[in-house]
Protein backbone atom coordinates (compact mmCIF):
# COMPACT_ATOMS: atom_id res chain seq x y z
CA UNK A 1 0.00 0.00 0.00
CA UNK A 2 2.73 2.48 0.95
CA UNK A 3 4.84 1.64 -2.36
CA UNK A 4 1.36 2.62 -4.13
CA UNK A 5 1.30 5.76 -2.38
CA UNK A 6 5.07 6.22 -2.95
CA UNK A 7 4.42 5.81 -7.16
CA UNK A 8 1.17 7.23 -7.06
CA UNK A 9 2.04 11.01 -5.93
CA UNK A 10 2.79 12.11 -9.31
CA UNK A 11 -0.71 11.17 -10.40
CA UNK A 12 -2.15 13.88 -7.72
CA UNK A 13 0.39 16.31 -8.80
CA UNK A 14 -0.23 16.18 -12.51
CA UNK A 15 -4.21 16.66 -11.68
CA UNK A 16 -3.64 19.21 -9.26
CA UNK A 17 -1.40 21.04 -12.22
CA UNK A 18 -4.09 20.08 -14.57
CA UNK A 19 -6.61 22.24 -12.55
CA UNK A 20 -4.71 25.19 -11.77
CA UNK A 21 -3.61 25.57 -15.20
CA UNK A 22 -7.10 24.88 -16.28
CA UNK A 23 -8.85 27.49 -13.79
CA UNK A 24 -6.27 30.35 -15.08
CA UNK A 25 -7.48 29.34 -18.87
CA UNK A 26 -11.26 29.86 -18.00
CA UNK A 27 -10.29 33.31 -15.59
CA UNK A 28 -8.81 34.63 -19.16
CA UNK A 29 -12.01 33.22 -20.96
CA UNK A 30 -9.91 30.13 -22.65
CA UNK A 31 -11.99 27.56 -22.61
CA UNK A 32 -10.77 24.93 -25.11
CA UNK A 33 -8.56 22.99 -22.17
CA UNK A 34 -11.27 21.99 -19.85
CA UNK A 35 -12.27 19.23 -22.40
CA UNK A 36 -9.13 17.93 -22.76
CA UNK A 37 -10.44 15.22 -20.34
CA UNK A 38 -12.53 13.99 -22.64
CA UNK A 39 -10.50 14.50 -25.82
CA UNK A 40 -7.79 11.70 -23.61
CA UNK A 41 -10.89 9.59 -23.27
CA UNK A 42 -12.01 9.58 -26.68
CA UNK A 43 -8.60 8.85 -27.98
CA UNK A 44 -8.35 6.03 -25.85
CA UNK A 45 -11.88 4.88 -27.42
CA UNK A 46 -10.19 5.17 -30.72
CA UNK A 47 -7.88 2.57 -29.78
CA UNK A 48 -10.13 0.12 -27.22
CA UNK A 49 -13.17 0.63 -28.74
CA UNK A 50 -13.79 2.04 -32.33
CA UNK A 51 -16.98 0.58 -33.15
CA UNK A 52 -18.35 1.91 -29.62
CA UNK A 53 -16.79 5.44 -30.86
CA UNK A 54 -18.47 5.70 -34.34
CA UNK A 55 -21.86 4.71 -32.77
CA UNK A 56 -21.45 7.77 -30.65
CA UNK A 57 -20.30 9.67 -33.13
CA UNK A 58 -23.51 8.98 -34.75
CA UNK A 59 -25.26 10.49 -31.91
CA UNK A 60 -23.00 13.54 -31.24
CA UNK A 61 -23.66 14.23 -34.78
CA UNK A 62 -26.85 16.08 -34.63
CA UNK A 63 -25.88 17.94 -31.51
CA UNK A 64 -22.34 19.02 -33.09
CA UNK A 65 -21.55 22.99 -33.63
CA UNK A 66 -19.33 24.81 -36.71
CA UNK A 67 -16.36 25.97 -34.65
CA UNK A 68 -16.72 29.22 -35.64
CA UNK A 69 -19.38 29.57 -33.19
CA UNK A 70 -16.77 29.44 -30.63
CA UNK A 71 -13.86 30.80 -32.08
CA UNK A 72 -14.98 33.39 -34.86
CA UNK A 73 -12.23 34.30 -37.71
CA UNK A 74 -10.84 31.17 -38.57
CA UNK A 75 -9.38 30.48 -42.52
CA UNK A 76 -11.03 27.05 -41.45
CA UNK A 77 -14.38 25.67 -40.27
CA UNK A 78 -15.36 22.40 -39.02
CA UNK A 79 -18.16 20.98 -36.75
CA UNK A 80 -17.23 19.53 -33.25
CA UNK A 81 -16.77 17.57 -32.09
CA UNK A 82 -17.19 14.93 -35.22
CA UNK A 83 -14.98 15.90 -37.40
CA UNK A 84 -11.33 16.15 -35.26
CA UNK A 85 -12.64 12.97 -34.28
CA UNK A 86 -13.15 11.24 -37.72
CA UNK A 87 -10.26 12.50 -38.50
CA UNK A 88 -7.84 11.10 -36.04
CA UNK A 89 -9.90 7.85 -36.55
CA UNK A 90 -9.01 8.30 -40.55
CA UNK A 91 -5.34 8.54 -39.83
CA UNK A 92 -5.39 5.63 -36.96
CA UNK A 93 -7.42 3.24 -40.02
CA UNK A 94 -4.67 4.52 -42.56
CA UNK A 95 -1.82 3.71 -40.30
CA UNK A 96 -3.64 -0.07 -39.45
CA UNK A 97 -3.96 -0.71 -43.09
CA UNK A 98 -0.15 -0.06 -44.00
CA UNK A 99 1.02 -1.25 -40.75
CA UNK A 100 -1.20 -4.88 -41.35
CA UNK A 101 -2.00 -4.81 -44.76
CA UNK A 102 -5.52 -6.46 -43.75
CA UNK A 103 -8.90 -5.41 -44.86
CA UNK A 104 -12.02 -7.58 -46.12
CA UNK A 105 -11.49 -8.16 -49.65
CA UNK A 106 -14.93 -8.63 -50.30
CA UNK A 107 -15.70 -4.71 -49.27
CA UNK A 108 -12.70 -3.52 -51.23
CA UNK A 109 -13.65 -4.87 -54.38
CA UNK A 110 -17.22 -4.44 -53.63
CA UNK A 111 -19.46 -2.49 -56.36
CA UNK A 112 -20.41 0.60 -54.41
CA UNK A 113 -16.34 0.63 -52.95
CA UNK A 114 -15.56 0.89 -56.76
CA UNK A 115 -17.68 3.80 -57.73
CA UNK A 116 -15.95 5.20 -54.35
CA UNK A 117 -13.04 4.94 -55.75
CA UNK A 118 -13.86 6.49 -59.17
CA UNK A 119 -15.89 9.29 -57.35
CA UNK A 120 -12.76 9.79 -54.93
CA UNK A 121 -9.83 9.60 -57.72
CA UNK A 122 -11.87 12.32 -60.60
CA UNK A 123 -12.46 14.62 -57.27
CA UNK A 124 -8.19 14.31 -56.91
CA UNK A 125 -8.02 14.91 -60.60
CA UNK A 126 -10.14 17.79 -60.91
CA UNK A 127 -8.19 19.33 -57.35
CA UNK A 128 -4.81 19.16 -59.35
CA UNK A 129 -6.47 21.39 -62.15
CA UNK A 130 -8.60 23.63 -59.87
CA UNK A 131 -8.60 27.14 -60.16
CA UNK A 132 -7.72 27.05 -56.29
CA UNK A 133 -5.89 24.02 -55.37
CA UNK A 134 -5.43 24.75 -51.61
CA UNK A 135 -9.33 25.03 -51.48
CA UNK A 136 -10.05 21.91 -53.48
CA UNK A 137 -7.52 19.46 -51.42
CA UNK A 138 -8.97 20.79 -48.14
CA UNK A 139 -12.36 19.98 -49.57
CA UNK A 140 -11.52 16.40 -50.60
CA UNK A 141 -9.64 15.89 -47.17
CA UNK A 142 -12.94 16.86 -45.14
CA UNK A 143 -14.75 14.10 -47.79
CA UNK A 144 -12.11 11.60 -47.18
CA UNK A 145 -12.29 11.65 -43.62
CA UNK A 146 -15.99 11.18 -43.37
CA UNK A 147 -16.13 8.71 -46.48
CA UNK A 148 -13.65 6.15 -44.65
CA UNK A 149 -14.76 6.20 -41.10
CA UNK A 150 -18.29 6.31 -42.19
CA UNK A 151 -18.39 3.70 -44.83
CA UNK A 152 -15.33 1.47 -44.67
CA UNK A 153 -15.03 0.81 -41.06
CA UNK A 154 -18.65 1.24 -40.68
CA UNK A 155 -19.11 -1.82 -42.70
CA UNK A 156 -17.18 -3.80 -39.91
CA UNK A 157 -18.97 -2.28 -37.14
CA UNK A 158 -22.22 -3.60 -38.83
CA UNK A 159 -20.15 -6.35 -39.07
CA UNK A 160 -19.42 -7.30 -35.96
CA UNK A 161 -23.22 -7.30 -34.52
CA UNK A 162 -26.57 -6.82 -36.22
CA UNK A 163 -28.03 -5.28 -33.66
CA UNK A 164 -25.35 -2.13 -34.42
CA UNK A 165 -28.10 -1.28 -37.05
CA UNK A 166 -30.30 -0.38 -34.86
CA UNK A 167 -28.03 1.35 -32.61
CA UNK A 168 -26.95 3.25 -35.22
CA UNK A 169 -30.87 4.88 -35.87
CA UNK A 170 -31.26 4.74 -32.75
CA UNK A 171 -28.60 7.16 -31.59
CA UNK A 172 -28.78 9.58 -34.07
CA UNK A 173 -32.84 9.69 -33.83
CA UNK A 174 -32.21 10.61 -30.18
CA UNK A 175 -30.03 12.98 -30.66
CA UNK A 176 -31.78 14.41 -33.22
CA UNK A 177 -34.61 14.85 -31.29
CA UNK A 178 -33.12 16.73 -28.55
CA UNK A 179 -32.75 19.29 -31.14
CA UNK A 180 -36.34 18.78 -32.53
CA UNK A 181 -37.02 20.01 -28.85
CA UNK A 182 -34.82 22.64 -28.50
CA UNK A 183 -35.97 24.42 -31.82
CA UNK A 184 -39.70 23.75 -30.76
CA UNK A 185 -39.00 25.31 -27.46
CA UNK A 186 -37.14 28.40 -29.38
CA UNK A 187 -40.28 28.65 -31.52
CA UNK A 188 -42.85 29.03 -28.24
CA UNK A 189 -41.00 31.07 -26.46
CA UNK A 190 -41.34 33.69 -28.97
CA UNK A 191 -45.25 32.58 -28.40
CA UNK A 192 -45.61 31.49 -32.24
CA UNK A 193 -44.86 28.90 -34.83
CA UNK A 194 -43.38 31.07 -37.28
CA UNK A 195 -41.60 30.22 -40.39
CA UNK A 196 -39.38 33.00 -40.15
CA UNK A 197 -38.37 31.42 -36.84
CA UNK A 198 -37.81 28.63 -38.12
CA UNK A 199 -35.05 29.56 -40.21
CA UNK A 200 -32.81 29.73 -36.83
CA UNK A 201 -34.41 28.11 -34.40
CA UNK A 202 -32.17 24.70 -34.59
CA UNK A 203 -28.89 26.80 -34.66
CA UNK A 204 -26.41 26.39 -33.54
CA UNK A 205 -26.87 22.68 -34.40
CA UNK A 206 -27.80 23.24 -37.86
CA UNK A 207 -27.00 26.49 -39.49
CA UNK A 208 -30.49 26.80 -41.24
CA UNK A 209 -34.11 25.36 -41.82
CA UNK A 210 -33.56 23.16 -44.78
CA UNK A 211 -30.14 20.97 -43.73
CA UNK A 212 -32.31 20.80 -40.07
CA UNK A 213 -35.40 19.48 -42.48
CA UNK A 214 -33.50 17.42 -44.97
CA UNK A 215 -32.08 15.12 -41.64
CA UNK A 216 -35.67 14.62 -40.22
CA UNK A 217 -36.96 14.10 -43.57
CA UNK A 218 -33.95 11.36 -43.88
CA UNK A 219 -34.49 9.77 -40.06
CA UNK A 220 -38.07 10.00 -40.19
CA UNK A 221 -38.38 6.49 -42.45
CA UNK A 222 -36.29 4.62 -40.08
CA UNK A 223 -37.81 5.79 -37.07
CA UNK A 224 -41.46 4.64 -38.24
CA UNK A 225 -40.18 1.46 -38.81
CA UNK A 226 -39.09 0.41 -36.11
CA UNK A 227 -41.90 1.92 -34.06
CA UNK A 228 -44.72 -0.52 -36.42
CA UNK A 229 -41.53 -3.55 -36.00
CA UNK A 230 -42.90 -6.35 -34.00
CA UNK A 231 -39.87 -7.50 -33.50
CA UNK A 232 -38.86 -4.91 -30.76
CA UNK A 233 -40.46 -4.48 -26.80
CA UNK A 234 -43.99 -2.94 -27.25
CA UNK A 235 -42.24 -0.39 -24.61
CA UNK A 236 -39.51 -0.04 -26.98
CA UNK A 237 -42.09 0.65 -30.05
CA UNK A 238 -43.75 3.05 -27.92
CA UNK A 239 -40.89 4.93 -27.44
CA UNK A 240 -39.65 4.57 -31.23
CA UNK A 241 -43.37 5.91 -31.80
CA UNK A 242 -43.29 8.75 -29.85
CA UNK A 243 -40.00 9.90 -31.14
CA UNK A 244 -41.56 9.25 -35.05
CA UNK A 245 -44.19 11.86 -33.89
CA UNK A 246 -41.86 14.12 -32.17
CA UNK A 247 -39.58 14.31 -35.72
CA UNK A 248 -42.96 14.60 -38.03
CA UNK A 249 -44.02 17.65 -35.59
CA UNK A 250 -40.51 18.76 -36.46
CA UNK A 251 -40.38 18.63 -39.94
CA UNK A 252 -43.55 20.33 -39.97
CA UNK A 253 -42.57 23.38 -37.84
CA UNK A 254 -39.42 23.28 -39.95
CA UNK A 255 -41.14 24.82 -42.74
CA UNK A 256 -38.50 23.44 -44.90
CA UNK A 257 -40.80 22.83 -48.43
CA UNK A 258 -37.88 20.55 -50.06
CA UNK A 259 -37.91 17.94 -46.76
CA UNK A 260 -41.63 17.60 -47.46
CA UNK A 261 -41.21 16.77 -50.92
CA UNK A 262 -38.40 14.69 -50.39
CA UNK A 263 -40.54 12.88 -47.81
CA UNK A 264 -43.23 12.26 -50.00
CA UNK A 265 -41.17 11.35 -53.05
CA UNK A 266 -39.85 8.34 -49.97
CA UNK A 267 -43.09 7.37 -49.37
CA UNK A 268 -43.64 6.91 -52.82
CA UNK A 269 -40.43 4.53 -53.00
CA UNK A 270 -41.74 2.52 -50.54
CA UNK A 271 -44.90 1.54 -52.48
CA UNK A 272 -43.19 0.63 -55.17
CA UNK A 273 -41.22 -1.45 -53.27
CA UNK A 274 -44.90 -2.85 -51.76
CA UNK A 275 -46.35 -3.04 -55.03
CA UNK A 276 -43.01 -5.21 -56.45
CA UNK A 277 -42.46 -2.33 -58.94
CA UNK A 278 -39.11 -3.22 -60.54
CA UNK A 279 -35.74 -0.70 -59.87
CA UNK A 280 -35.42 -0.53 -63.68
CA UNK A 281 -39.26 0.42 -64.20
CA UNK A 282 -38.50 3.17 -61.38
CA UNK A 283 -35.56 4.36 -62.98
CA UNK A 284 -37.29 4.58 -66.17
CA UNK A 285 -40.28 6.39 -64.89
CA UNK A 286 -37.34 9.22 -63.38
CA UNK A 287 -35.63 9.14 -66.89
CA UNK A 288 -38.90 9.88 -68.81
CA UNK A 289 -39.49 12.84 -66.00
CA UNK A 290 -36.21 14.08 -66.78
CA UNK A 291 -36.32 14.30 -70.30
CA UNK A 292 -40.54 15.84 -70.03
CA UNK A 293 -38.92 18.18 -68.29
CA UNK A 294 -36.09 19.46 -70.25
CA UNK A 295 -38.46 19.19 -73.51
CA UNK A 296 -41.04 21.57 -71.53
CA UNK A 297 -39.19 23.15 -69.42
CA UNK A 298 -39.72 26.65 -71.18
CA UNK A 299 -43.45 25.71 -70.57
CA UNK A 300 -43.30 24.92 -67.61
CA UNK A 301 -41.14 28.07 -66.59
CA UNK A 302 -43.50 29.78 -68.00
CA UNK A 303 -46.52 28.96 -66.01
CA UNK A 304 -44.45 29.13 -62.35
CA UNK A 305 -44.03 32.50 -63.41
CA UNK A 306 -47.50 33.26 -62.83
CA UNK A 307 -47.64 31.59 -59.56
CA UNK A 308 -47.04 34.87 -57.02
CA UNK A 309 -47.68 33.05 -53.52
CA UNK A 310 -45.18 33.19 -51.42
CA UNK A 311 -43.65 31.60 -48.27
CA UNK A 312 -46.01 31.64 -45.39
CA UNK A 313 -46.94 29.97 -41.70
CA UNK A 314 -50.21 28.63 -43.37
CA UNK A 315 -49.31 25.53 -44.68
CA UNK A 316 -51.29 25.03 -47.72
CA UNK A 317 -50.29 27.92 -49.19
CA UNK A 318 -46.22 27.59 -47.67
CA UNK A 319 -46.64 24.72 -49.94
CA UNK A 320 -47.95 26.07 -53.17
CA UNK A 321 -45.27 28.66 -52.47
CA UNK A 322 -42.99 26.14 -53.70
CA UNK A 323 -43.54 26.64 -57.21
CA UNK A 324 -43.36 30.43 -56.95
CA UNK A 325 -40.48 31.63 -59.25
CA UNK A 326 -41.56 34.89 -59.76
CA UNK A 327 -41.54 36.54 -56.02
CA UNK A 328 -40.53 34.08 -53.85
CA UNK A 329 -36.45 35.06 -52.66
CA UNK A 330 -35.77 31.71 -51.78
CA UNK A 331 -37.16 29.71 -55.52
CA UNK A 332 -35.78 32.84 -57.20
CA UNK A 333 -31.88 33.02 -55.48
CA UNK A 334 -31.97 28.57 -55.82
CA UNK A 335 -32.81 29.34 -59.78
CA UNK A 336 -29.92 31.99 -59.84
CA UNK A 337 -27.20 29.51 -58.08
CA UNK A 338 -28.15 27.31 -60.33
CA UNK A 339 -27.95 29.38 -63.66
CA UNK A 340 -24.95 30.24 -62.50
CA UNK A 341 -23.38 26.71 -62.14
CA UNK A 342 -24.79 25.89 -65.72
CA UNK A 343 -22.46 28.58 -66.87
CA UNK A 344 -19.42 27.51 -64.98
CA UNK A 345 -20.00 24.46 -66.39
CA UNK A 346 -19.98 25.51 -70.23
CA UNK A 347 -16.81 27.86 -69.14
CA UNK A 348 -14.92 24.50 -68.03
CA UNK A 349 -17.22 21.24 -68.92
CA UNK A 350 -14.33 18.78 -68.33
CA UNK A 351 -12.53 19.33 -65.16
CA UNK A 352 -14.39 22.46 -63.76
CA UNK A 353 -13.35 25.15 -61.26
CA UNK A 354 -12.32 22.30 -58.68
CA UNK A 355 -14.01 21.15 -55.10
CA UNK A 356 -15.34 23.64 -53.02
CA UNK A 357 -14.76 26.62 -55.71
CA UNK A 358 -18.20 27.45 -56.26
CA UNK A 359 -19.02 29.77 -53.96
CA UNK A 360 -16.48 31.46 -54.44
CA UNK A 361 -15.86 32.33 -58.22
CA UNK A 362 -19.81 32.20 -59.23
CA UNK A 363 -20.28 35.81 -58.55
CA UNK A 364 -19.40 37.21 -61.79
CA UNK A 365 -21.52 34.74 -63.59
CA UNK A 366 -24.72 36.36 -62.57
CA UNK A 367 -26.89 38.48 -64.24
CA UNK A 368 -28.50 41.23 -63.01
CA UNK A 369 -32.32 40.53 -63.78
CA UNK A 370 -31.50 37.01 -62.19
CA UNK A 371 -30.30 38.43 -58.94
CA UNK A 372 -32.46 38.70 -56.14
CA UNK A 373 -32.60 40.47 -52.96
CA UNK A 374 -30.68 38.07 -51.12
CA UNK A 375 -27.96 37.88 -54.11
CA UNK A 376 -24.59 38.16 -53.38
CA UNK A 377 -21.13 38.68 -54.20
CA UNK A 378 -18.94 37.94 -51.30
CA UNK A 379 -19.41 34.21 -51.36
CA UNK A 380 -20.83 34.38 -47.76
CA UNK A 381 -23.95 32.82 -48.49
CA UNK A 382 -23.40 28.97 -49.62
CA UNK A 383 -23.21 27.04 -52.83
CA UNK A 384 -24.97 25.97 -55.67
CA UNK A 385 -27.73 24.47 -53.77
CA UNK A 386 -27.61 21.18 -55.49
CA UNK A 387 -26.05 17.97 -54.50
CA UNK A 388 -25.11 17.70 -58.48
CA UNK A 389 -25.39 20.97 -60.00
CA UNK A 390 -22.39 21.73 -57.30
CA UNK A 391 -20.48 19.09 -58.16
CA UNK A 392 -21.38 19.88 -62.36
CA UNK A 393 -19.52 22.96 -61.78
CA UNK A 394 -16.76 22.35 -59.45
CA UNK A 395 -15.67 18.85 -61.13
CA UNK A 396 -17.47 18.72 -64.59
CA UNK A 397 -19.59 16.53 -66.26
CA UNK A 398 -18.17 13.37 -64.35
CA UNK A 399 -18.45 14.99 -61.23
CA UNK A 400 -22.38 14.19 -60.97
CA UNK A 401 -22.14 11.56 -62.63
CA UNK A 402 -19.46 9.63 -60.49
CA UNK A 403 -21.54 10.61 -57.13
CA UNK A 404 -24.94 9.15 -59.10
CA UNK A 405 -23.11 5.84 -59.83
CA UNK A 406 -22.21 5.57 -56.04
CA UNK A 407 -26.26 5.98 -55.69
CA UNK A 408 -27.51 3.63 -58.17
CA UNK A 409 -24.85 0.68 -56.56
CA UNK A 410 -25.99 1.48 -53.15
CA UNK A 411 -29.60 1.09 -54.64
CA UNK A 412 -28.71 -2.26 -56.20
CA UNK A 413 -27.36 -3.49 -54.02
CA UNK A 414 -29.75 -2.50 -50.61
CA UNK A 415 -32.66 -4.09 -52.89
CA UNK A 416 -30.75 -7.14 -53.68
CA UNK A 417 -29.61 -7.26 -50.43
CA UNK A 418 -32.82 -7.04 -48.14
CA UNK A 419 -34.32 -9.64 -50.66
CA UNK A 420 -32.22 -12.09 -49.54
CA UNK A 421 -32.40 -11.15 -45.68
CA UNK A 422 -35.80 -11.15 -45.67
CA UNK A 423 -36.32 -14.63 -43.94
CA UNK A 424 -32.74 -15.22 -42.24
CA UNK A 425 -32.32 -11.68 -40.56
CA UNK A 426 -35.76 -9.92 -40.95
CA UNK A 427 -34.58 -7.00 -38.04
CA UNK A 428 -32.09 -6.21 -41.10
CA UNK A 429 -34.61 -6.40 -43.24
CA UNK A 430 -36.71 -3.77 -41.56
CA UNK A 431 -33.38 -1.47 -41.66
CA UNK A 432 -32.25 -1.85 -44.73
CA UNK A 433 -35.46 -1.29 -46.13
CA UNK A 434 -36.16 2.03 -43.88
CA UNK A 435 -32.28 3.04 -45.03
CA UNK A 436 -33.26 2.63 -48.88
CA UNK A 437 -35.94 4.78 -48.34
CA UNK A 438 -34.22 7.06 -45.93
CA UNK A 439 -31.49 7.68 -48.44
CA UNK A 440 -34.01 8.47 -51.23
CA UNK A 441 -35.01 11.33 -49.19
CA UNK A 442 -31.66 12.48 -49.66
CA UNK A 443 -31.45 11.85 -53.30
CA UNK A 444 -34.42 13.66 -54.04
CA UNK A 445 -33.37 16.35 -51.53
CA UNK A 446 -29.80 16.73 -53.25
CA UNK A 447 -31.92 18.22 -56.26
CA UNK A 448 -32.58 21.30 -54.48
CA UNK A 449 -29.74 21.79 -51.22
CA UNK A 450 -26.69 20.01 -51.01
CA UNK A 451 -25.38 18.96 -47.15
CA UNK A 452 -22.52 16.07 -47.47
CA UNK A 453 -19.65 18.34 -46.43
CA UNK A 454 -21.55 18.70 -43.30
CA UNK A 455 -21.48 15.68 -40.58
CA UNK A 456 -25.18 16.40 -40.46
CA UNK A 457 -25.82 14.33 -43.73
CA UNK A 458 -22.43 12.44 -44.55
CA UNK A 459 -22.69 10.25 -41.01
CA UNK A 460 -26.17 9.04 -42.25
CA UNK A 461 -25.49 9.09 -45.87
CA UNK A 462 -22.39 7.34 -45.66
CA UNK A 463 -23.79 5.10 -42.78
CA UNK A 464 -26.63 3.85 -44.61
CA UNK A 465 -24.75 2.84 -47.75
CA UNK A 466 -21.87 0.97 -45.47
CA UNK A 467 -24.96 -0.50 -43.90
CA UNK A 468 -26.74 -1.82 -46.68
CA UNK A 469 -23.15 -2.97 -48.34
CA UNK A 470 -22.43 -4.94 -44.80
CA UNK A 471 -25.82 -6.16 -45.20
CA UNK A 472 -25.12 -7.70 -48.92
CA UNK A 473 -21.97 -8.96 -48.05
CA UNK A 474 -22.18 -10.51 -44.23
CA UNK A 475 -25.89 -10.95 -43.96
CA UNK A 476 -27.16 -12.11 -47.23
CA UNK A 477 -25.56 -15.22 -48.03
CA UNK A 478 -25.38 -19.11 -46.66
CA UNK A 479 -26.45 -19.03 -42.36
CA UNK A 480 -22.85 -20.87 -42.16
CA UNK A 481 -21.34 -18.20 -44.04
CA UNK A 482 -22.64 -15.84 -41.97
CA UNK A 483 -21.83 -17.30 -38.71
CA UNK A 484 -18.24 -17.48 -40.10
CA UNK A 485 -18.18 -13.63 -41.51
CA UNK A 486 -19.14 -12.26 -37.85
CA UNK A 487 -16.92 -14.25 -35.78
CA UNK A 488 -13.99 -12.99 -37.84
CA UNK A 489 -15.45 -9.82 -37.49
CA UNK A 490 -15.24 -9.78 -33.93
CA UNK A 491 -10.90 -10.00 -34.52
CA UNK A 492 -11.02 -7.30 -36.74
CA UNK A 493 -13.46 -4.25 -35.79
């Protein structure tokens, strides 16, 4: 006992150090040391326990804040605490991988890995000839470091235990609907639902109304599903249940038109999938929509014109507000940002202006009867509002097209994949199925906003499609197989 004491002194000394020097920092308004505690602890998690540390980074996710809320004038901006932490778990899977040269083949060489691959290496190629190289490599290290937390080691935390599928909702869902209640709560204490309130009342979680919508309109699908799954404690439903409410009242008072649409085009999905529509016949049915409206789109144009409603707390006509292009800011500034990547693109159709450019050099591409009252030419007030139109003008014509192909495989393959679980592993069934939709939302969303270099979307955009690959490749085959997959699984995650 008394040698213990004897080697045990410096431990009291380096904590009492610890809080002197930490009381001094917070007495000259330095506040960054008093979580070093838990920065040691989540580094240790990194090493003990990944899996346990990506499920929680699933739920921090939703509560996480840009830090230039806390530290204002910064040449860089990231959310914490998610992205240091993906990071460092980036570099520790790098360092594995050289160090052990071990990874599941079978996810490597895995159809939606390859279109990862071709998505990643034409993002490299288009940063080497960007007009601003020092913007575009930051840009594709922020995508790197949520694409191979989120999706390759993701795979082997799904992996390593089904029931991390529903862990993974699960976590997030809460999460996100502490912040359901804290923008509900910000919305009656000014005594109405506005939807001007709205547009801040989830910061500084979510830095506007439609990235807060297009997440509840994403979570919403999973959520009901496992609140109707009879394979889960009735308690456990009832909970699940109440929290699918809490998100629909949220998405409502969110006011965010695009999540509604996005929501419905889901449900939509779904009944295809009920009615045993084929993928192809969908696809088809989305070509022939595409092409209608290219052929009439002058038509079409035409008539939104005369459509002057614009955005408003009543809901019928908040929604008919949604084809207003002739008054409403919002349709009108979205049209604008996206004129204006159409013209980067015919400036530089091949390799574009490079990753994360837009906002920045689509200023002079504007025209003045286009512009609206919430134009601008600073490049303070986002991108091209489209999850392809973005990348169209940023990384060319193979820039959409590369992230599409990682859509379509993911598509492919959750279909095939639930198929085939259906009977063995029907809790993964009910997942992957709520994830397909889930990430349809998303798809249709990325029409009109674009979120993926936020943690917001990428941790459930990139979760889902790890979970549906895990699914295909560890769930789907021969029981023995299975039983095989997981218990090697348990060596490597």
């Amino acid at each position: 006992m008394q040698i213990q004491q004897k080697n045990g002194w410096w431990v009291y000394a380096c904590t009492a150090l610890f809080l002197a020097l930490n009381l001094f920092c917070i007495y000259n308004e330095f506040y960054l040391l008093s979580v070093l505690p838990i920065a040691v602890i989540l580094v240790a998690a990194a090493f003990l326990a990944l899996d346990k540390l990506l499920l929680l980074i699933a739920f921090m996710a939703p509560l996480s804040v840009p830090l230039s809320e806390i530290i204002e004038g910064l040449p860089i901006d990231m959310f914490l605490p998610t992205e240091p932490l993906l990071a460092g778990i980036m570099l520790l899977f790098i360092f594995k991988i050289i160090s052990e040269k071990r990874f599941d083949k079978r996810i490597l060489t895995h159809p939606v890995s390859i279109t990862i691959y071709i998505y990643l290496a034409w993002m490299l190629i288009t940063c080497v000839m960007s007009e601003d190289p020092l913007v575009s490599f930051k840009f594709l290290l922020s995508r790197l470091w949520f694409i191979i937390p989120l999706y390759f080691i993701m795979t082997q935390v799904f992996r390593k235990d089904e029931n991390n599928a529903k862990h993974f909702v699960t976590l997030y869902s809460i999460a996100l609907c502490i912040v359901v209640v804290y923008a509900l709560v910000r919305h009656a204490k000014y005594g109405i639902f506005d939807e001007k309130i709205a547009h801040w009342s989830a910061n500084p979680f979510y830095k506007d109304h439609t990235s807060y919508g297009a997440l509840l309109a994403f979570y919403i699908p999973p959520v009901i599903a496992l609140s109707f799954s009879k394979l889960i404690d009735p308690r456990k439903r009832a909970t699940f249940m109440f929290m699918a409410v809490l998100l629909i009242v949220g998405i409502i008072f969110s006011y965010t038109r695009a999540a509604w649409l996005s929501l419905v085009g889901g449900f939509g999905i779904w009944c295809c999938h009920k009615l045993k529509i084929k993928f192809t016949t969908i696809v088809a049915i989305i070509g022939v929509a595409a092409i209608g409206f290219f052929t009439f789109g002058d038509m079409l144009m035409r008539d939104l014109k005369t459509n002057d409603q614009d955005s408003s707390t009543d809901f019928v006509e908040h929604l008919q507000s949604m084809a207003n292009i002739s008054t409403d800011a919002s349709n009108m500034e979205r049209i604008n940002r996206w004129n204006c990547a159409g013209r980067m693109f015919l400036e530089r159709p091949i390799f574009g202006w490079g990753p994360g450019t837009y906002m920045f050099y689509y200023a002079p591409f504007q025209i003045s009867y286009e512009k609206t009252i919430i134009s601008t030419n600073e490049g303070d007030m986002g991108n091209a509002h489209s999850e392809y139109l973005g990348p169209l003008a940023e990384e060319g014509v193979l820039g959409p097209l590369t992230l599409v192909a990682i859509m379509v495989a993911t598509i492919i393959t959750g279909f095939r994949a639930i198929r085939r679980t259906r009977a063995t592993h029907p809790m993964l069934y009910t997942i992957g199925l709520a994830a397909i939709i889930g990430l349809f939302t998303y798809y249709f969303h990325g029409v009109l906003n674009d979120f993926l270099d936020t943690d917001k979307a990428s941790v459930p955009f990139w979760g889902f499609t790890a979970l549906l690959v895990a699914i295909d490749v560890y769930y789907s085959g021969d029981k023995q197989e299975d039983a095989v997959a997981v218990e090697q699984g348990n060596d490597q995650a």
